[in-house]
PDB file of N, CA and C in Angstrom:
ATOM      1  N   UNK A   1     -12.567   0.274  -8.435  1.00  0.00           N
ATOM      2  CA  UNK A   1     -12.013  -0.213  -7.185  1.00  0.00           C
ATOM      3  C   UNK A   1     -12.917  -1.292  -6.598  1.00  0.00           C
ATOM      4  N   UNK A   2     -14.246  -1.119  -6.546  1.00  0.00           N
ATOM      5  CA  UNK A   2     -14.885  -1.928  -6.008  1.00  0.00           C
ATOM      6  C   UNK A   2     -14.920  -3.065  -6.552  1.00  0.00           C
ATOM      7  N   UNK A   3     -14.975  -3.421  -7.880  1.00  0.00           N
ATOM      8  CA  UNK A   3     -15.178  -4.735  -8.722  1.00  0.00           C
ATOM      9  C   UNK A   3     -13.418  -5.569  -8.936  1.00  0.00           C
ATOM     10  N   UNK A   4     -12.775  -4.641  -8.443  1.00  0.00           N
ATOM     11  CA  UNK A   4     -11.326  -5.048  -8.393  1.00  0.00           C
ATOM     12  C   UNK A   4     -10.853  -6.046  -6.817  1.00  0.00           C
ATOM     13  N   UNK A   5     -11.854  -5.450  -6.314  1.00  0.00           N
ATOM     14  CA  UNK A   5     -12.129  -6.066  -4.439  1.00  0.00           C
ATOM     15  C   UNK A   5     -10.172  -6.586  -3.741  1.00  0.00           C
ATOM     16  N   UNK A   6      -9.476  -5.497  -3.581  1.00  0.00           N
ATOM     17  CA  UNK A   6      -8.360  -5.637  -3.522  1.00  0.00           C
ATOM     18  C   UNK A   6      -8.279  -5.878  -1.639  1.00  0.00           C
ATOM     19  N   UNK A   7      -7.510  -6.657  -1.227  1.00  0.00           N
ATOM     20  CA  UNK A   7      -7.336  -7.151  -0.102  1.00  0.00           C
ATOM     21  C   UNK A   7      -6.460  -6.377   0.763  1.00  0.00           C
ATOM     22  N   UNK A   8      -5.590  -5.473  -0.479  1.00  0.00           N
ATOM     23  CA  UNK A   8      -4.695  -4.517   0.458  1.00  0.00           C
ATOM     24  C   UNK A   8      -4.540  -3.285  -0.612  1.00  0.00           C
ATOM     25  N   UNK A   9      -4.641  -2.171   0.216  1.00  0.00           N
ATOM     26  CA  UNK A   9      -4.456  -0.992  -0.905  1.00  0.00           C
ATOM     27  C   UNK A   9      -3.214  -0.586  -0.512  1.00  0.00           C
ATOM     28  N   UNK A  10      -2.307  -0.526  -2.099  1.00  0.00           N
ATOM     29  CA  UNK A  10      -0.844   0.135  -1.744  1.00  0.00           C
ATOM     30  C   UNK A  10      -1.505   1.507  -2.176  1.00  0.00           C
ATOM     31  N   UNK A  11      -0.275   2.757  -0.979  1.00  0.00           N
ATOM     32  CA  UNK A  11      -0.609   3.881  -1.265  1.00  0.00           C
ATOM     33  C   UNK A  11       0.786   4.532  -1.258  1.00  0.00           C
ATOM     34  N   UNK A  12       1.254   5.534  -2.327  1.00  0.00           N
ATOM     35  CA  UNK A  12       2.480   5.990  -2.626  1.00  0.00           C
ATOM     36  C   UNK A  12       2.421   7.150  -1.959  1.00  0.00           C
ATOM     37  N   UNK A  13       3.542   7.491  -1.040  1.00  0.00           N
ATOM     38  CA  UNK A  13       3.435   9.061  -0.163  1.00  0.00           C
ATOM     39  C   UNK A  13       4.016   9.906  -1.542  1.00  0.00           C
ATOM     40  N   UNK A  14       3.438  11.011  -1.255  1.00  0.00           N
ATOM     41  CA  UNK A  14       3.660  11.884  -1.846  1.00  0.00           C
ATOM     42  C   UNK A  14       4.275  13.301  -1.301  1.00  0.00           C
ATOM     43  N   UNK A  15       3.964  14.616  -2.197  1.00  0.00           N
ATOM     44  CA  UNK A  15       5.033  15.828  -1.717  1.00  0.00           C
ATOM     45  C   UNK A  15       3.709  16.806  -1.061  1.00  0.00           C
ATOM     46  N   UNK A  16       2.048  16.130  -1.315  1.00  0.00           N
ATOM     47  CA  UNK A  16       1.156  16.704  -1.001  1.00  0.00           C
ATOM     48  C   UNK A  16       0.704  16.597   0.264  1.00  0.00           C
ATOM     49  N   UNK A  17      -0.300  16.904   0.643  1.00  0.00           N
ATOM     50  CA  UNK A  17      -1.048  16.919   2.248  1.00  0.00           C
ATOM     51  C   UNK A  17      -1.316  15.465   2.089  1.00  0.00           C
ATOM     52  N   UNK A  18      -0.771  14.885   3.659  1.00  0.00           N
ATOM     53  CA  UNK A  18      -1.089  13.235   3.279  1.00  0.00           C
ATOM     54  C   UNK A  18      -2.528  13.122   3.425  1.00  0.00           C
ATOM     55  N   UNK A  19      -2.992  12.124   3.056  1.00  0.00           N
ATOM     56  CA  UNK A  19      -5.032  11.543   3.631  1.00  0.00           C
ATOM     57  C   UNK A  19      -4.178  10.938   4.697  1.00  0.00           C
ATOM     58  N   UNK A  20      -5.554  11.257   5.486  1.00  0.00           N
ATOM     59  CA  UNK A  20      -5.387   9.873   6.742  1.00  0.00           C
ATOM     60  C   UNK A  20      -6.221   8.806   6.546  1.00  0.00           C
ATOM     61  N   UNK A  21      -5.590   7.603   7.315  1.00  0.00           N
ATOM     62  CA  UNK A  21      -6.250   6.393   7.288  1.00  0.00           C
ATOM     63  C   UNK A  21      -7.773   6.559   7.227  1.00  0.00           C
ATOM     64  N   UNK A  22      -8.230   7.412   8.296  1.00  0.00           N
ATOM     65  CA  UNK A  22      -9.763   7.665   8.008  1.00  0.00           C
ATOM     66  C   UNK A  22     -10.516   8.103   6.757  1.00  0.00           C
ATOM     67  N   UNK A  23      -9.870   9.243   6.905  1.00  0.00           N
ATOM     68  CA  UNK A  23     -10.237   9.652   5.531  1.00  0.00           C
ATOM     69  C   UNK A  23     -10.324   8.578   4.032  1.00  0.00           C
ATOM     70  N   UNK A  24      -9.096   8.009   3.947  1.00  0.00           N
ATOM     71  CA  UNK A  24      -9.100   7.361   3.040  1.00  0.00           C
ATOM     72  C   UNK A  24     -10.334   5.956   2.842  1.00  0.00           C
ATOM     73  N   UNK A  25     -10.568   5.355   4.278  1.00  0.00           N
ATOM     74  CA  UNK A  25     -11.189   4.170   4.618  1.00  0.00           C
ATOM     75  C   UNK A  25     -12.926   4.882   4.390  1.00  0.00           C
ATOM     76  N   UNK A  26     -12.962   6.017   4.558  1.00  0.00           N
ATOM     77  CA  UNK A  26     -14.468   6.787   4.768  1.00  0.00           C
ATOM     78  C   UNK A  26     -14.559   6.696   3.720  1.00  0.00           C
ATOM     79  N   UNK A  27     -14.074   7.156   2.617  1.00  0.00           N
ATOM     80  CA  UNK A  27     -14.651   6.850   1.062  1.00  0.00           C
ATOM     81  C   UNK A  27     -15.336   5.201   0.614  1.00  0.00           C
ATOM     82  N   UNK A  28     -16.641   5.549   0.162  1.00  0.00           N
ATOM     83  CA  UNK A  28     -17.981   4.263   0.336  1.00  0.00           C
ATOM     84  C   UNK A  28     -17.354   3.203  -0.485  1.00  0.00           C
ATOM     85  N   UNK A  29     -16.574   3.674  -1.819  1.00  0.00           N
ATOM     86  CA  UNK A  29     -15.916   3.032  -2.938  1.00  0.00           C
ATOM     87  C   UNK A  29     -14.866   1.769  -2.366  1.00  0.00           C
ATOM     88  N   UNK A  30     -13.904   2.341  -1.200  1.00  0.00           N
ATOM     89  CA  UNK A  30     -13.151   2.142  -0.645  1.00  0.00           C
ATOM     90  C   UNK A  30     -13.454   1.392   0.617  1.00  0.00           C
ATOM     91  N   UNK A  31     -14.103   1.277   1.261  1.00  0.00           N
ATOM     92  CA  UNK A  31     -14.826   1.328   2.394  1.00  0.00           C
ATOM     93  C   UNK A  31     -15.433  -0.227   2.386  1.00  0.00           C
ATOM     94  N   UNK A  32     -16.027  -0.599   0.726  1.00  0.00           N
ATOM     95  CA  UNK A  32     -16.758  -1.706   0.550  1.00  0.00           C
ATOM     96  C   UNK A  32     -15.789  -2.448   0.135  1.00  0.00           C
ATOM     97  N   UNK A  33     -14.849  -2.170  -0.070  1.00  0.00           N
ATOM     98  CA  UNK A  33     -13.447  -3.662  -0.880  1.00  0.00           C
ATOM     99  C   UNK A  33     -13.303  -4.405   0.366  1.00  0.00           C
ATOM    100  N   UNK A  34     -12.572  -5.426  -0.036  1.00  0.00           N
ATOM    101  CA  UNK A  34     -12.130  -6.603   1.186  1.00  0.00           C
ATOM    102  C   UNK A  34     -10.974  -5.382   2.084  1.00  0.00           C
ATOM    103  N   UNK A  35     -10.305  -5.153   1.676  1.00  0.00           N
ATOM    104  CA  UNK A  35      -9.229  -4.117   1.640  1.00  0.00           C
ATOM    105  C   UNK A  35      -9.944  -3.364   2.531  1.00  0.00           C
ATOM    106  N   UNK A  36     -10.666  -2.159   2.415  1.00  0.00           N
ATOM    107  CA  UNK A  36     -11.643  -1.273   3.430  1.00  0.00           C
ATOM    108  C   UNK A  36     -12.311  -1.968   4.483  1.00  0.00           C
ATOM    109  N   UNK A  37     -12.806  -2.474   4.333  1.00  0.00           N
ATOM    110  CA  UNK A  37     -13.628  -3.177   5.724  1.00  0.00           C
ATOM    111  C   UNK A  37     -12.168  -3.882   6.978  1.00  0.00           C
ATOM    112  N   UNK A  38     -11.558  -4.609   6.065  1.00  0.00           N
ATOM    113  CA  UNK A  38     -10.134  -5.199   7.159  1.00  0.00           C
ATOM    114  C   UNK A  38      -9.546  -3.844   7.546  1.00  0.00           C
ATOM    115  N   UNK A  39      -8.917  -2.553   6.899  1.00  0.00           N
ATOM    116  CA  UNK A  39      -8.581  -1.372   6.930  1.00  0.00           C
ATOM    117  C   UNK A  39      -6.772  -1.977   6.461  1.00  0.00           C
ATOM    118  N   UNK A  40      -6.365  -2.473   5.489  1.00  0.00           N
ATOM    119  CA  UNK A  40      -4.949  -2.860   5.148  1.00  0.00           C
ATOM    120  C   UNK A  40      -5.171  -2.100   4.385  1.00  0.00           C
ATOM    121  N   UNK A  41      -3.894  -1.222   4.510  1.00  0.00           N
ATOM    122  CA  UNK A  41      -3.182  -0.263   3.762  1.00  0.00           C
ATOM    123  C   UNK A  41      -1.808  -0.677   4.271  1.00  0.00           C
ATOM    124  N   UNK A  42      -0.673  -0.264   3.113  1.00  0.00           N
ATOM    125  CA  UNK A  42       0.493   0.105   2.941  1.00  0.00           C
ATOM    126  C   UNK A  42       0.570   1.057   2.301  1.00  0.00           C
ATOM    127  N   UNK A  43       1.751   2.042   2.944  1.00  0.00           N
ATOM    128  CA  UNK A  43       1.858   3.444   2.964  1.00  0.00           C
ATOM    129  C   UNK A  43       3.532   3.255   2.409  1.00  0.00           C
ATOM    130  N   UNK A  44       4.045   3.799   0.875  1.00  0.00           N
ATOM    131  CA  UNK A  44       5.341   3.572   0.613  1.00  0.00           C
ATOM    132  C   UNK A  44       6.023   4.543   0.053  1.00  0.00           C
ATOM    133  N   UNK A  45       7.309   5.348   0.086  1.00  0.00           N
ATOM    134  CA  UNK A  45       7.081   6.098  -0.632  1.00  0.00           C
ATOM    135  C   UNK A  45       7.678   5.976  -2.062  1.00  0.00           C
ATOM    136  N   UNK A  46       7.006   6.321  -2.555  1.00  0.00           N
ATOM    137  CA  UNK A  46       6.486   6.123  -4.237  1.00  0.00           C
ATOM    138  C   UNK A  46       8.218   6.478  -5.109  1.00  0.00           C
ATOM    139  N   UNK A  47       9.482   7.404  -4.619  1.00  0.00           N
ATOM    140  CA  UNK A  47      10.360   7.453  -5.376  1.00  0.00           C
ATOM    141  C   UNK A  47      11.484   6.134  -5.018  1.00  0.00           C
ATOM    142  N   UNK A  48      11.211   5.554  -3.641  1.00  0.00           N
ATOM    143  CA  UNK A  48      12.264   4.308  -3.054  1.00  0.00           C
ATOM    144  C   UNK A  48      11.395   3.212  -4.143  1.00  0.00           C
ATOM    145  N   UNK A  49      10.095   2.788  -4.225  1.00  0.00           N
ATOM    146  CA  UNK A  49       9.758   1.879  -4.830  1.00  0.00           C
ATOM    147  C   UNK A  49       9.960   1.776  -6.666  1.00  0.00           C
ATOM    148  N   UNK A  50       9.559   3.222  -6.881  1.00  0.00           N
ATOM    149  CA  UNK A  50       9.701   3.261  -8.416  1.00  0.00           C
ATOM    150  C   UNK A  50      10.578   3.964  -8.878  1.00  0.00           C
ATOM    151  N   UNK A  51      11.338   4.173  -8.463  1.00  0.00           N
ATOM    152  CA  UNK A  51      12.841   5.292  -8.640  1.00  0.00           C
ATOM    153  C   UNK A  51      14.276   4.099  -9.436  1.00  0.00           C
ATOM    154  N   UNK A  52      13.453   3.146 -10.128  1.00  0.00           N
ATOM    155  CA  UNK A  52      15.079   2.373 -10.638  1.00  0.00           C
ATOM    156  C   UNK A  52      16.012   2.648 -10.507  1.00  0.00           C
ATOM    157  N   UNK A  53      16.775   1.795  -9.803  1.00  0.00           N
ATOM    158  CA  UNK A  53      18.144   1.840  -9.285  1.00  0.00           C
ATOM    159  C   UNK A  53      18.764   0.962  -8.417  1.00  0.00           C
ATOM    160  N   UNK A  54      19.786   1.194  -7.948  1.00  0.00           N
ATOM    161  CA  UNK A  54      20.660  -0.004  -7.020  1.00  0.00           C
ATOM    162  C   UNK A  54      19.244  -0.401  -5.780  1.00  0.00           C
ATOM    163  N   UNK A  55      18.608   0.723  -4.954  1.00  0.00           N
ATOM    164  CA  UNK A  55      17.770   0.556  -3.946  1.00  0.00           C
ATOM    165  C   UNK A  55      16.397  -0.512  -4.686  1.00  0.00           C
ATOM    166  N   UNK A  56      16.388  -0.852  -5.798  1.00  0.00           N
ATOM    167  CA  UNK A  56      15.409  -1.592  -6.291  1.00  0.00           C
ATOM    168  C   UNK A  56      14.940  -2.511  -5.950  1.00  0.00           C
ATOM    169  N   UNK A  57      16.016  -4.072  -5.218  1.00  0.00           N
ATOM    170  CA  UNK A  57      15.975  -4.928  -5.332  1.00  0.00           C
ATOM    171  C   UNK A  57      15.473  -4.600  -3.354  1.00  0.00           C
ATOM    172  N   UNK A  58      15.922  -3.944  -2.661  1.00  0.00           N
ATOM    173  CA  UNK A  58      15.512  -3.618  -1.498  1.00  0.00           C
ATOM    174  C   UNK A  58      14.275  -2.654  -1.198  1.00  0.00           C
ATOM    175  N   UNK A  59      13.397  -2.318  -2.189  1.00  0.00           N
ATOM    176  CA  UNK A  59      12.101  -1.726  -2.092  1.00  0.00           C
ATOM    177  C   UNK A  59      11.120  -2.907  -2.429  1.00  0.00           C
ATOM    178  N   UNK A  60      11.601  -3.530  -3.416  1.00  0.00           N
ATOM    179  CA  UNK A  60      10.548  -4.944  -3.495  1.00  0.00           C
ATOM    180  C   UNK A  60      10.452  -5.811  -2.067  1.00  0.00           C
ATOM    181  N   UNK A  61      11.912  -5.836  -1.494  1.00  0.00           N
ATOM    182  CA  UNK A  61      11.754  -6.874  -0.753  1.00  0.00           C
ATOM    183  C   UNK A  61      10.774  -5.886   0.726  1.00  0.00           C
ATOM    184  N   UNK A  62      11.388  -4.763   0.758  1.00  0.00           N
ATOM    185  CA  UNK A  62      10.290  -4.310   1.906  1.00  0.00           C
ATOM    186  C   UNK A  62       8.882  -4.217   1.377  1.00  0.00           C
ATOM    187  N   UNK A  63       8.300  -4.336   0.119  1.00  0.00           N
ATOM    188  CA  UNK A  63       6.999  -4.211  -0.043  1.00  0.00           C
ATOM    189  C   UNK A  63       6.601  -6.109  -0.006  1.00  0.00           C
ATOM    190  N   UNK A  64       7.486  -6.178  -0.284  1.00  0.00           N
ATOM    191  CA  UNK A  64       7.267  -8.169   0.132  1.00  0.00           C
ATOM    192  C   UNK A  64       6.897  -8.521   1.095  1.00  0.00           C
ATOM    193  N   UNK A  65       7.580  -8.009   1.868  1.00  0.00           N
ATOM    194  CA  UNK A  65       7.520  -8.195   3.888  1.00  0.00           C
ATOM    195  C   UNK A  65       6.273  -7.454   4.407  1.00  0.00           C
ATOM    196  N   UNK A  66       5.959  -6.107   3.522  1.00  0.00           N
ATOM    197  CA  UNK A  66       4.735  -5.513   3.946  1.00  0.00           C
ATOM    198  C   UNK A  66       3.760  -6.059   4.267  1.00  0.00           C
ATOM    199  N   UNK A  67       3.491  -7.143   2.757  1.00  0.00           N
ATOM    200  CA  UNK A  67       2.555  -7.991   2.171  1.00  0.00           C
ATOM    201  C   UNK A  67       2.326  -9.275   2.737  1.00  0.00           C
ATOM    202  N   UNK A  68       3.892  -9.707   2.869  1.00  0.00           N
ATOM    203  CA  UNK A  68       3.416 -11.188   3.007  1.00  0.00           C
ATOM    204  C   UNK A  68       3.926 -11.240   4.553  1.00  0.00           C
ATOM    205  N   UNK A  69       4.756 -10.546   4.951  1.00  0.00           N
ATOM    206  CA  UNK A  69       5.327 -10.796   6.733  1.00  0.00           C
ATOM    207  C   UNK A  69       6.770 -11.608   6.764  1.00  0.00           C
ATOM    208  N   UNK A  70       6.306 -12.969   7.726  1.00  0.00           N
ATOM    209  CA  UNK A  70       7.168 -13.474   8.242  1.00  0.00           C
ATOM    210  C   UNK A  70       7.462 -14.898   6.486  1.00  0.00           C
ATOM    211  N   UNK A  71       6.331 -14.780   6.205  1.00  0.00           N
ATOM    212  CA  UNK A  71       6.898 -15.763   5.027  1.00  0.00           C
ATOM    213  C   UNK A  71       7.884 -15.362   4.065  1.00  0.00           C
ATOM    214  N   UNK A  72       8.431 -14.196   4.114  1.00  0.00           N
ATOM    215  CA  UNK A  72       9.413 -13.389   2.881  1.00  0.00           C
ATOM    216  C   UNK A  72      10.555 -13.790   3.858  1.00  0.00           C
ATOM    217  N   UNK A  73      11.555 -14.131   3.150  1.00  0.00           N
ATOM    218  CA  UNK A  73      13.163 -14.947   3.655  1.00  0.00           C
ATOM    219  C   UNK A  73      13.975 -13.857   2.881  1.00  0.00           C
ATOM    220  N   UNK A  74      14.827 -13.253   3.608  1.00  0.00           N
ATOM    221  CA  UNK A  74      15.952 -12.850   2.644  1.00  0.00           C
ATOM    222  C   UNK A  74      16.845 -12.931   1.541  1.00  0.00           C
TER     223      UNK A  74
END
């Protein structure tokens, strides 16, 4: 993670106890990326994004908008 120095960490919800933002940002690994210090996270859940299907083309575009904002056009 650290040598990867990611600017935004995607994180897939799951069926488990969620982490919280803290938690997750408190880890030192995590903590030192460009990504940790700004604190960008996206939080998605993991069967709308990777679940192939008709909803496909509308999970990219909300992880588009996550990412990029007002520059993603419909």
């Amino acid at each position: 993670i650290i040598t990867a120095r990611p600017d935004v960490i995607l994180m897939m919800s799951n069926a488990g106890p969620p982490v919280s933002d803290d938690e997750l940002f408190g880890n030192p690994s995590i903590a030192s990326t460009p990504a940790g210090k700004a604190r960008k996270l996206i939080r998605i859940d993991g069967a709308y994004l990777l679940g192939f299907g008709p909803r496909t083309a509308d999970a990219i575009h909300d992880l588009a908008v996550s990412l990029y904002g007002g520059q993603v056009t419909d």
